[in-house]
Each structure stands twice: as structure tokens, then as C-alpha cells.
Protein backbone atom coordinates (compact mmCIF):
# COMPACT_ATOMS: atom_id res chain seq x y z
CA UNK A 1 79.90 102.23 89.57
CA UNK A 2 83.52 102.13 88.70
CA UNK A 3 86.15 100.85 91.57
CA UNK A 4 89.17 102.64 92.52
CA UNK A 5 92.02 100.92 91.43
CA UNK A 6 95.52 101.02 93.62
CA UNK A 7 99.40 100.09 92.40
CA UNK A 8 102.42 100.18 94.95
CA UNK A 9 104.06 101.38 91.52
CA UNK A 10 102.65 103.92 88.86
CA UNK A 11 104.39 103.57 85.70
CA UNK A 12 107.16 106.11 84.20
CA UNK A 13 105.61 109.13 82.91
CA UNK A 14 102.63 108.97 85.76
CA UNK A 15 102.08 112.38 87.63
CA UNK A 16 101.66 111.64 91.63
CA UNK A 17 99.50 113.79 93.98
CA UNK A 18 100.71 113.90 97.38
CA UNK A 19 99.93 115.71 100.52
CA UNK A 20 102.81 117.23 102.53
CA UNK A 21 101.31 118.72 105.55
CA UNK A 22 99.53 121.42 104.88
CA UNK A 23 100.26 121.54 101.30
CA UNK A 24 100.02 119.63 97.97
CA UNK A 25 102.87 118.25 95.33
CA UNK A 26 102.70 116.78 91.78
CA UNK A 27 105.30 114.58 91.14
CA UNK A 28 106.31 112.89 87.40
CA UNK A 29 108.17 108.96 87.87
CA UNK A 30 110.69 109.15 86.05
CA UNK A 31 111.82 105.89 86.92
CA UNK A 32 111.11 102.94 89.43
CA UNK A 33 113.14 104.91 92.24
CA UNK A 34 112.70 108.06 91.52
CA UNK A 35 110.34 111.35 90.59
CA UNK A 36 110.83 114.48 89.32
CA UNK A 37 108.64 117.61 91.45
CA UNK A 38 106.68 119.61 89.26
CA UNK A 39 104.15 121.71 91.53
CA UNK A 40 104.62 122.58 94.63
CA UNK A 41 102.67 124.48 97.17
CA UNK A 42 99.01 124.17 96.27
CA UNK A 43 96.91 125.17 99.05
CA UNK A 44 94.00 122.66 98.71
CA UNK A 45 93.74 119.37 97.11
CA UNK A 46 91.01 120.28 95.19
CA UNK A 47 93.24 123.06 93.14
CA UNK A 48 96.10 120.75 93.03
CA UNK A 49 94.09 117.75 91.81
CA UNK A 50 92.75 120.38 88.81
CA UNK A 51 96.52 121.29 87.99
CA UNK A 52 97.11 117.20 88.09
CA UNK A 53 93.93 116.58 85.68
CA UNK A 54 94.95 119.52 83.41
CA UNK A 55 99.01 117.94 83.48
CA UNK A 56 98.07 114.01 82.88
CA UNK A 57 95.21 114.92 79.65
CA UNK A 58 98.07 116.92 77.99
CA UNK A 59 100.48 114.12 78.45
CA UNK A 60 98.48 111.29 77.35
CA UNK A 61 99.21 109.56 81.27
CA UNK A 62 97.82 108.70 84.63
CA UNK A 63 97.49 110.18 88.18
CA UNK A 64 97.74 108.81 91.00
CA UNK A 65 97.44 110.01 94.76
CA UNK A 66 99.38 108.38 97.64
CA UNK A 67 97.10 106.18 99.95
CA UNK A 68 99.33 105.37 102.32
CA UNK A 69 103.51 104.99 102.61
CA UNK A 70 103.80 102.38 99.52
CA UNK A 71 100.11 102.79 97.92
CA UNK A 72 99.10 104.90 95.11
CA UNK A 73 95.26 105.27 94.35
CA UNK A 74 94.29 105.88 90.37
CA UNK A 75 92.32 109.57 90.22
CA UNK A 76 92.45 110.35 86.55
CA UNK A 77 93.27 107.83 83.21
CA UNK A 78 94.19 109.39 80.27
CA UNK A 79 97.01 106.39 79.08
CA UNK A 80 96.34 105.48 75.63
């Protein structure tokens, strides 16, 4: 049984799933500070979290939801 595996920072290049009321948002780190929004809008999580999968396998990187205001849980590895 794998564990889940949490960061306060994902690295640059890492696509972030968070929930923003009643929608979903992908975000790519572009830098310690910052994050560029890439999806917007997605209804449920499970849709979003397909769009995130599809987005981190095509750029070789990592996603990672937000668990709380300065945690990030690991739910896909693609890094190389």
C-alpha cells in the first residue's frame, strides 16, 4: 500500500488541483511565489483531476492537490 506523500512546496513545473467553492482550478508553479492558471471551472473534481492526470503525463511532472492553506498532497507522479 503506497502512502500519500505531502510538500508545503511542489516544485516549478508541478500542476496544482485546487477547489474554489464550488468549482475546480489547475494551476502550473512557475516559481516559489507564484502559479500560472490553466483550467478553470471544472464542475467536479473527478473531471478536473482527469484534465490534471492527462496535463502532468504530457509534461513529464507532478500533481498535487491542496490539503489545507500551506499543504499540497501528491495525486499523480510522472517526474522523470
Amino acid at each position: 500500500m503506497r502512502r500519500d506523500t505531502y510538500t508545503a512546496h511542489p516544485a516549478s513545473g508541478d500542476y496544482i488541483l485546487k477547489c474554489a467553492g464550488i468549482t475546480w482550478h489547475i494551476l502550473r508553479r512557475t516559481s516559489e511565489d507564484s502559479a500560472l492558471s490553466i483550467s478553470t471551472g471544472d464542475k467536479t473534481r473527478k473531471t478536473a483531476l482527469a484534465r490534471l492526470r492527462s496535463l502532468t503525463e504530457t509534461a513529464h511532472a507532478d500533481g498535487w492537490e491542496a490539503d489545507g492553506p500551506e499543504l499540497f498532497r501528491q495525486v499523480t507522479r510522472f517526474r522523470r
